[in-house]
Protein backbone atom coordinates (compact mmCIF):
# COMPACT_ATOMS: atom_id res chain seq x y z
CA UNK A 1 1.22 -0.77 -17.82
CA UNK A 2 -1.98 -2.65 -16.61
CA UNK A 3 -2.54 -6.00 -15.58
CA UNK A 4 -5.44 -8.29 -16.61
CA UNK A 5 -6.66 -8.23 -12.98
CA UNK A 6 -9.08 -6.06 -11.22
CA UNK A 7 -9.81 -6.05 -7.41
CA UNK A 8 -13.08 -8.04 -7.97
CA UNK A 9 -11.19 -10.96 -8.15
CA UNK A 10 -9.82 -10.36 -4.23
CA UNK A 11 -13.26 -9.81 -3.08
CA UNK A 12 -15.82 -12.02 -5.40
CA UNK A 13 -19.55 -11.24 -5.92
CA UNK A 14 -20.22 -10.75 -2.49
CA UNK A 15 -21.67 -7.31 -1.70
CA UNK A 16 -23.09 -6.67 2.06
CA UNK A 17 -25.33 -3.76 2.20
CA UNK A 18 -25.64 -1.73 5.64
CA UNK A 19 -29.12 -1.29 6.63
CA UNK A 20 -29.56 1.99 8.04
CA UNK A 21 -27.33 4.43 6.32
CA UNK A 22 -29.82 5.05 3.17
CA UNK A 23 -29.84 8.71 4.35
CA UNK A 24 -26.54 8.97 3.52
CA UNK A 25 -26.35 7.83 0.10
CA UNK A 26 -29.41 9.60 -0.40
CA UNK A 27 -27.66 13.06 0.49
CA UNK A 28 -24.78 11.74 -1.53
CA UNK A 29 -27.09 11.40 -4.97
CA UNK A 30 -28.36 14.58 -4.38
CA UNK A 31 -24.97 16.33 -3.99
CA UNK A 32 -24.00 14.68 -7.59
CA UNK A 33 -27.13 14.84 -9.26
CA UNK A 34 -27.06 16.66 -12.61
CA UNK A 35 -23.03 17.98 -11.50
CA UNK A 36 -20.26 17.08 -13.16
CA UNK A 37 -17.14 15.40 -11.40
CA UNK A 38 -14.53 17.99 -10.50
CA UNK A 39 -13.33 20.00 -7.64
CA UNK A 40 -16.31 22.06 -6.60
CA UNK A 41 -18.57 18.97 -6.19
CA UNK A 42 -15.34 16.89 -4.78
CA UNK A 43 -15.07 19.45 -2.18
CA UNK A 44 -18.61 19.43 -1.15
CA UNK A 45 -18.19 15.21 -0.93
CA UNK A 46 -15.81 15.62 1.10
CA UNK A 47 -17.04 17.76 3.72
CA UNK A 48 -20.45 15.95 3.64
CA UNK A 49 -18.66 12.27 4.32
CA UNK A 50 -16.09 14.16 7.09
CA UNK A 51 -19.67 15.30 8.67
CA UNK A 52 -20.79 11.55 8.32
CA UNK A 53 -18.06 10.41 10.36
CA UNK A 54 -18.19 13.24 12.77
CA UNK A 55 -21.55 12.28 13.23
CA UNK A 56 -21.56 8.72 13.34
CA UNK A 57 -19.49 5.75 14.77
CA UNK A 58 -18.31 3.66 12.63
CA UNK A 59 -17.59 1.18 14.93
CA UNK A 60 -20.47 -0.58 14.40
CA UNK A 61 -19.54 -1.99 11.48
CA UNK A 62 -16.28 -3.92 12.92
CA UNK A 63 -16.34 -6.70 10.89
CA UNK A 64 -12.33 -7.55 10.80
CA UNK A 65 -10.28 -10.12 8.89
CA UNK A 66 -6.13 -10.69 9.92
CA UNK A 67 -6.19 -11.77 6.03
CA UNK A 68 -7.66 -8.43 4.76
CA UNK A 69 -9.82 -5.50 5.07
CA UNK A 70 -13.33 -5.68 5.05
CA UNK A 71 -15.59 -4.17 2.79
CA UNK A 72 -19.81 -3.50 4.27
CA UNK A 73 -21.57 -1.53 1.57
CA UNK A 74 -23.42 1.73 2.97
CA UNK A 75 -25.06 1.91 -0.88
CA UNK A 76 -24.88 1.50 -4.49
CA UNK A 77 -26.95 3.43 -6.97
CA UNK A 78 -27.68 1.09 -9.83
CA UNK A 79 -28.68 4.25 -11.84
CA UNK A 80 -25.62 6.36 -11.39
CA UNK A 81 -23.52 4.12 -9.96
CA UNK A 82 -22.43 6.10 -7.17
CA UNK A 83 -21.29 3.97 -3.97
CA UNK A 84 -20.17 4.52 -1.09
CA UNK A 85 -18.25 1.36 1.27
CA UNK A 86 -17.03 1.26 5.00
CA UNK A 87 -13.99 -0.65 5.08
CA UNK A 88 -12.98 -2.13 8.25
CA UNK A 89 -9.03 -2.58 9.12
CA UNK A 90 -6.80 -4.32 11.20
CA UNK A 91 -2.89 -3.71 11.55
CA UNK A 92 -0.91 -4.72 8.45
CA UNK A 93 -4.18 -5.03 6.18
CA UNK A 94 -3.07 -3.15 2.82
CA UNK A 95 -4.68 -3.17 -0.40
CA UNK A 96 -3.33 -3.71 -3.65
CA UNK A 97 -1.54 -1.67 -6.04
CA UNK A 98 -4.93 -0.27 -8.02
CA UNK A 99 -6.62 2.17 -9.25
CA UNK A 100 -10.33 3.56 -9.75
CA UNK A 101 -13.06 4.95 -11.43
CA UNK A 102 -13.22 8.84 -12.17
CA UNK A 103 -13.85 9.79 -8.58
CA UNK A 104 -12.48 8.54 -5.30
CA UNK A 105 -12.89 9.90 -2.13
CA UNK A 106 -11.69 8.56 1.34
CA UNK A 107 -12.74 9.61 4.31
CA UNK A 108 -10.62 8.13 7.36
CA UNK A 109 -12.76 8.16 10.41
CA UNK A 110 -10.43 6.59 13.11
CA UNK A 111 -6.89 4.93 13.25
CA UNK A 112 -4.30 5.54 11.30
CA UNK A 113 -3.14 4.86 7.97
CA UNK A 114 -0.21 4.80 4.99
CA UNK A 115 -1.62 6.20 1.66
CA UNK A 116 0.80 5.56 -1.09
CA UNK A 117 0.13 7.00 -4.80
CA UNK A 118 2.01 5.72 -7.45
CA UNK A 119 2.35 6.55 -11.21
CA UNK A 120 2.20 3.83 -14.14
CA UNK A 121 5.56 3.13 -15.05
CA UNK A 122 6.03 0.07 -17.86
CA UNK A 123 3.83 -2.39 -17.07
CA UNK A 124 3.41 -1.75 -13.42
CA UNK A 125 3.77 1.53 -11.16
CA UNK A 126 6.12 3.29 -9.34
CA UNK A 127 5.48 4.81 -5.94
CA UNK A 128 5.44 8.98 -6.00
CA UNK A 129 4.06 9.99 -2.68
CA UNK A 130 3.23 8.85 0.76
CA UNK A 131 0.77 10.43 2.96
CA UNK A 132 0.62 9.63 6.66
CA UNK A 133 -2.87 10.32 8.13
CA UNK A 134 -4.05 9.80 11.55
CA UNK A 135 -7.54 10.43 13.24
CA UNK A 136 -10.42 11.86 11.04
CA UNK A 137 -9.41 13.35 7.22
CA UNK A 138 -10.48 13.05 4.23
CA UNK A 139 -9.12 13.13 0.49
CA UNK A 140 -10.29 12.63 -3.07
CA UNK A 141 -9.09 11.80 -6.72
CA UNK A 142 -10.68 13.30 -9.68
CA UNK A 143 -9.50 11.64 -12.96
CA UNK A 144 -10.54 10.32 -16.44
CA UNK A 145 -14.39 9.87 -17.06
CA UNK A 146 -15.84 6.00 -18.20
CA UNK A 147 -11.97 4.75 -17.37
CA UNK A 148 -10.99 2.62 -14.05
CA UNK A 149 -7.29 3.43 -14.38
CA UNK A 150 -7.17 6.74 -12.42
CA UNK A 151 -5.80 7.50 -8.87
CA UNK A 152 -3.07 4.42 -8.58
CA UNK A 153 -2.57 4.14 -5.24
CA UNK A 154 -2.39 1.16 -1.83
CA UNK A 155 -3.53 1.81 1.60
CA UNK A 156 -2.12 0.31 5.02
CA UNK A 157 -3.71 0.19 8.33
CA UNK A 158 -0.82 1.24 10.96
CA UNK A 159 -3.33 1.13 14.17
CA UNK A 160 -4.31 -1.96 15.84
CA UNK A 161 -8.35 -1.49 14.18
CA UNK A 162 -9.67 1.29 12.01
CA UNK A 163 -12.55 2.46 9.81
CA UNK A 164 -12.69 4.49 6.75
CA UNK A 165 -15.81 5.08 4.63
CA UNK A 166 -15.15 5.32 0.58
CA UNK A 167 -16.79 6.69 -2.46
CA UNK A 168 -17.14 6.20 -5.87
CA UNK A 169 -18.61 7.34 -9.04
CA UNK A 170 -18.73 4.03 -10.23
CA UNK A 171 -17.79 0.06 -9.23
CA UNK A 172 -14.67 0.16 -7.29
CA UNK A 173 -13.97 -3.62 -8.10
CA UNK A 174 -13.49 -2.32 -11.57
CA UNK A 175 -10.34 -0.62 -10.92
CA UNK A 176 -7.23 -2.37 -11.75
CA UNK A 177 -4.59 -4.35 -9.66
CA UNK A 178 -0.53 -3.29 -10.65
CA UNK A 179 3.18 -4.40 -9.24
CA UNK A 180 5.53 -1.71 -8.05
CA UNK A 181 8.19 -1.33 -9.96
């Protein structure tokens, strides 16, 4: 069902932080704090990174790749480890097949995107669901605590640039890459 691979090995060690935004992971770490992962708190991270975007442009991060999205940390709690990512995208970028820690949120903040989830199947995973999104939305994954094997899904840009902000209860690089089968 899984593969050996995770997505740290499409991204290496490298880990920009985004000066600036330590409000918002601050507000994030308080929303969390002492709660444990399910809907009501998924709800409330939800609307707090859709206000985010609302709120702020994204834009200044545009940092894009024709090889592959790009990836500007807002923050990373060492503690918790809570993060939250901007991802920059250009037409065609797409993830891999993978999965992630317990929670996952994405918050789309411009352009527009394919979201596909898939299921394991075997040794890789089949595809269950598409979700088209354009403009400003936000969804989330709540699945098994202290595993990386939750939420299997890929994401494509469809617009000619986008932005999407992303959060996790723990390392995102963690999760694991699959092949559709």
């Amino acid at each position: 069902m899984e593969t050996n691979k995770t997505l740290a090995e499409d991204f290496g060690g490298e880990r920009v932080v985004s000066n600036g935004y330590g409000g918002f992971m601050e507000g994030l770490l308080q929303l969390v704090e002492g709660k444990e992962i399910g809907a009501p708190p998924g709800e409330q991270i939800k609307a707090y990174a859709l206000g985010f975007v609302e709120e702020h442009d994204l834009g200044g991060f545009n940092r894009f790749s024709d090889e592959t999205y790009v990836r500007d940390y807002i923050g990373r709690d060492a503690g918790t480890g809570w993060e939250a990512i901007v991802m920059c995208w250009k037409k065609g970028n797409r993830t891999a097949i993978h999965s992630h820690p317990q929670f996952a949120g994405y918050t789309f903040a411009d352009g527009e995107f394919l979201v596909e989830i898939f299921e394991p199947r075997g040794t890789g995973a089949h595809p269950v669901q598409q979700l088209h999104i354009t403009g400003q939305s936000g969804l989330y994954a709540i699945g098994e605590a202290g595993k990386f094997t939750n939420h299997i899904h890929r994401i494509t840009c469809l617009s000619k640039t986008a932005h999407s902000l992303h959060i996790y209860s723990d390392d995102a690089l963690k999760g694991l890459k699959y092949e559709e089968v």
